[in-house]
C-alpha atoms as a PDB file:
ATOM      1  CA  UNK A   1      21.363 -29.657 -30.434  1.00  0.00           C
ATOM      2  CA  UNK A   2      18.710 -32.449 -32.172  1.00  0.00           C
ATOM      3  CA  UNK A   3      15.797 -30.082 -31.124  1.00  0.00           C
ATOM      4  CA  UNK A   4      16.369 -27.371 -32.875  1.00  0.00           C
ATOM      5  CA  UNK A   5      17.626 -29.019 -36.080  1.00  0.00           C
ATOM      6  CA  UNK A   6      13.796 -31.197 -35.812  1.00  0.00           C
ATOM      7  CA  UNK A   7      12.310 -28.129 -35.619  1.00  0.00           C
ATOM      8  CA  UNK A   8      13.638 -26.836 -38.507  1.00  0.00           C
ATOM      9  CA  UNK A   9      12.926 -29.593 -40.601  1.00  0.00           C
ATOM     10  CA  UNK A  10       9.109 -30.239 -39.112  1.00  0.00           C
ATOM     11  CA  UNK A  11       8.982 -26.453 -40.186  1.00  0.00           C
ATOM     12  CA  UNK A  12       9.976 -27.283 -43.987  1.00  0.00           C
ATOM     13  CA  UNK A  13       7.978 -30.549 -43.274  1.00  0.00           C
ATOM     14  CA  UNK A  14       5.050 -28.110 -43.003  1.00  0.00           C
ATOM     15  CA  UNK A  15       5.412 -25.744 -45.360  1.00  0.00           C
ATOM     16  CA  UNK A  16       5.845 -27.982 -48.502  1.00  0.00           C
ATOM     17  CA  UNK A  17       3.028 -30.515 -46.677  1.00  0.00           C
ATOM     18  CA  UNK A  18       0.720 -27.261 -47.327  1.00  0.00           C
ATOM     19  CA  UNK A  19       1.379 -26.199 -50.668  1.00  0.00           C
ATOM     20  CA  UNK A  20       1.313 -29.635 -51.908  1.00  0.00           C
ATOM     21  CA  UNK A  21      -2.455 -30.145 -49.981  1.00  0.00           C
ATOM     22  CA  UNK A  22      -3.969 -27.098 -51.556  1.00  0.00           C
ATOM     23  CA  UNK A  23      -2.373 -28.116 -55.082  1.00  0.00           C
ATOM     24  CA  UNK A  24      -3.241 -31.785 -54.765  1.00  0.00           C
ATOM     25  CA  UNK A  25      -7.285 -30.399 -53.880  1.00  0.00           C
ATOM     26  CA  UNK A  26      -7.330 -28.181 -56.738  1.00  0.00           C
ATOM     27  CA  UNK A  27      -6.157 -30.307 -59.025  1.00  0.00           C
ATOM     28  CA  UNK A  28      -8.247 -32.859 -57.917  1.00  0.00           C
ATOM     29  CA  UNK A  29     -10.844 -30.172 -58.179  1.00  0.00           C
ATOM     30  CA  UNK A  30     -10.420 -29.756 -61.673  1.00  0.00           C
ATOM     31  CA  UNK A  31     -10.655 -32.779 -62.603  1.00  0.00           C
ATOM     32  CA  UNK A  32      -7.072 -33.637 -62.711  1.00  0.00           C
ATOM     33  CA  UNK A  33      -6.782 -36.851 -61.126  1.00  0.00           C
ATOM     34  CA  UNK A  34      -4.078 -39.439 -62.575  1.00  0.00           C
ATOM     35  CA  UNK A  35      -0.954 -37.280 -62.281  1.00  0.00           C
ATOM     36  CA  UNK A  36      -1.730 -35.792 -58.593  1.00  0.00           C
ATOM     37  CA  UNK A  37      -2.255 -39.652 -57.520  1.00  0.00           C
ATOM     38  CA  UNK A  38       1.215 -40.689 -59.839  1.00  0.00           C
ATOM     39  CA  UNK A  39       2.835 -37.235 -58.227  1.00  0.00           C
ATOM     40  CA  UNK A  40       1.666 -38.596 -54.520  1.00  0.00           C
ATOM     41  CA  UNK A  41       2.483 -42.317 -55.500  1.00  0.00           C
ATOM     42  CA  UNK A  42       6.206 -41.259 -56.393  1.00  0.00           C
ATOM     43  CA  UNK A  43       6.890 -39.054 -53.673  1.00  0.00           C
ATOM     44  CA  UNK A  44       5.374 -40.177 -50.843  1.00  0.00           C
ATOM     45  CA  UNK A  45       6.772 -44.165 -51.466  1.00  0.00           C
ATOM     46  CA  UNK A  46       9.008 -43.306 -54.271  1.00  0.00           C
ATOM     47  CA  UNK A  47      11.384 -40.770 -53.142  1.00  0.00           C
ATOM     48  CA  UNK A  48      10.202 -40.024 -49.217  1.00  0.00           C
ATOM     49  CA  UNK A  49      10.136 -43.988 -47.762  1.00  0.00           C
ATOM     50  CA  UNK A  50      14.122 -44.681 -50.021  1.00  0.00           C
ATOM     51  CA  UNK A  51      15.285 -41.459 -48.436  1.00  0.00           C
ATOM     52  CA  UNK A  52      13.975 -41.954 -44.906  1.00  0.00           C
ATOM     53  CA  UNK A  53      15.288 -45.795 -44.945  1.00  0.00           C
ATOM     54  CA  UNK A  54      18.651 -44.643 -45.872  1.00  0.00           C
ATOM     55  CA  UNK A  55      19.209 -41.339 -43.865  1.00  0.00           C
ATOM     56  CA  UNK A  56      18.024 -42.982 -40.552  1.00  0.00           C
ATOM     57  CA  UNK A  57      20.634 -45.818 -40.735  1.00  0.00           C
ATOM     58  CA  UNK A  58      22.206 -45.662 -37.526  1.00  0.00           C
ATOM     59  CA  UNK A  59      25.516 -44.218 -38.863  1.00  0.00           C
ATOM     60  CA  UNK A  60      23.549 -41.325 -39.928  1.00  0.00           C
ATOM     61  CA  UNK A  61      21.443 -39.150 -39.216  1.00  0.00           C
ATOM     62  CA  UNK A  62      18.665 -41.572 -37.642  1.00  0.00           C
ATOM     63  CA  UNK A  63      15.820 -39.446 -36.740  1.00  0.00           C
ATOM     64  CA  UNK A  64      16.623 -36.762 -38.406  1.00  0.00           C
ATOM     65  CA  UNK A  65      16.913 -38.927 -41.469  1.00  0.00           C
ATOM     66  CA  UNK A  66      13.686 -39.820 -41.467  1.00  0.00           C
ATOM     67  CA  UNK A  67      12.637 -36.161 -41.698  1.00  0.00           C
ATOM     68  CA  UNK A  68      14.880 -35.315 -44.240  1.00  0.00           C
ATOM     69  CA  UNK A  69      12.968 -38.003 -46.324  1.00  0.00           C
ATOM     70  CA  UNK A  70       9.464 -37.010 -45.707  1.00  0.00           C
ATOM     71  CA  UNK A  71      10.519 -33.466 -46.179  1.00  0.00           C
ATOM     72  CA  UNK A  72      11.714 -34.141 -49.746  1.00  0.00           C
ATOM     73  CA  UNK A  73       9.025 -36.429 -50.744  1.00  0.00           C
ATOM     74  CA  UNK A  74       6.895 -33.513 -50.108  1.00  0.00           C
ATOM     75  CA  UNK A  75       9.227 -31.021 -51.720  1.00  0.00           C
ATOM     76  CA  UNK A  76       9.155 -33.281 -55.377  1.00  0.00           C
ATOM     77  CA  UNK A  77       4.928 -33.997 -54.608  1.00  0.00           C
ATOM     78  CA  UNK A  78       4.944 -29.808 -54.321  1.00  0.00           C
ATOM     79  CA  UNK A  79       7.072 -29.125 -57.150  1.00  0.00           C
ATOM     80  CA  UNK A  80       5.108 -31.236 -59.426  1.00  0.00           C
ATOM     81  CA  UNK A  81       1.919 -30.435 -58.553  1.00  0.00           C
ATOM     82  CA  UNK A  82       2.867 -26.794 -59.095  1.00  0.00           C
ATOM     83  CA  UNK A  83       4.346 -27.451 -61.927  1.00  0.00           C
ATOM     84  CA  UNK A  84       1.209 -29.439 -63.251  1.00  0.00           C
ATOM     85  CA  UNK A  85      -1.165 -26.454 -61.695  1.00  0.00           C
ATOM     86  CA  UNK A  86       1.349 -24.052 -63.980  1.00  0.00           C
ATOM     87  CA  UNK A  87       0.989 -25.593 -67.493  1.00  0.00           C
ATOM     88  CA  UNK A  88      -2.964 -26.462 -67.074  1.00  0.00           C
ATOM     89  CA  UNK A  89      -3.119 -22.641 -66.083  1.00  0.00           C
ATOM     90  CA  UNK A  90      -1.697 -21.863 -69.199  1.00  0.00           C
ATOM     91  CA  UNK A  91      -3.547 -24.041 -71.522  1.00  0.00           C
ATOM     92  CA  UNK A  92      -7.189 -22.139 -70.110  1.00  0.00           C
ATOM     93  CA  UNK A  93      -5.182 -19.009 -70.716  1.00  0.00           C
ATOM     94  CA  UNK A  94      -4.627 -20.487 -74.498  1.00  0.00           C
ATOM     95  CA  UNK A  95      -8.038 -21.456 -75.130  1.00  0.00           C
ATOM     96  CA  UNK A  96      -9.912 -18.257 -73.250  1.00  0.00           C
ATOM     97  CA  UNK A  97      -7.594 -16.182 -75.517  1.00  0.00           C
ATOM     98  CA  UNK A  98      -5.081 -14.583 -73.726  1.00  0.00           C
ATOM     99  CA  UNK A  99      -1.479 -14.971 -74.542  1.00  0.00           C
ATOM    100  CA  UNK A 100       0.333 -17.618 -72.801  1.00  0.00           C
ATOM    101  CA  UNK A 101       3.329 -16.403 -70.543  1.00  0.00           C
END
């Protein structure tokens, strides 16, 4: 019953871990340095290390706790990256001269 449940999550795990690698490298490519390191800082030690050190208490969901955190400190580093990616899209857009949207 764990197994499959693991797998689930490492799949998640994966996907987000992914998106937020080939944000993270473009942005970095670009030039855009401070917020994918601040983005990194508070998801990875921020959010994924509180919510892996509370899920995994023994009383919950222990191993699977500590998935669930490193799962969701990749899910806010992805969000924000792509989020980041988005608006600095949008400001090239602005200044080649198309309309933003």
């Amino acid at each position: 019953v764990l197994v499959p449940r693991l797998f689930f999550l490492m799949m998640l795990f994966q996907v987000f871990d992914a998106l937020q690698v080939i944000l993270a490298g473009t942005l970095r490519g670009v030039g855009i340095t401070r917020e994918t390191f601040l983005a990194n800082l508070l998801g990875h030690w921020g959010i994924a290390l509180s919510v892996a050190l509370y899920a995994s208490q023994p009383e919950r969901l222990r191993v699977e706790g500590v998935w669930w955190g490193l799962t969701a400190g990749l899910a806010f580093v992805s969000v924000v990256l792509g989020w980041i990616w988005i608006r600095r899209l949008n400001q090239v857009r602005v200044q080649m001269g198309f309309s933003e949207g």
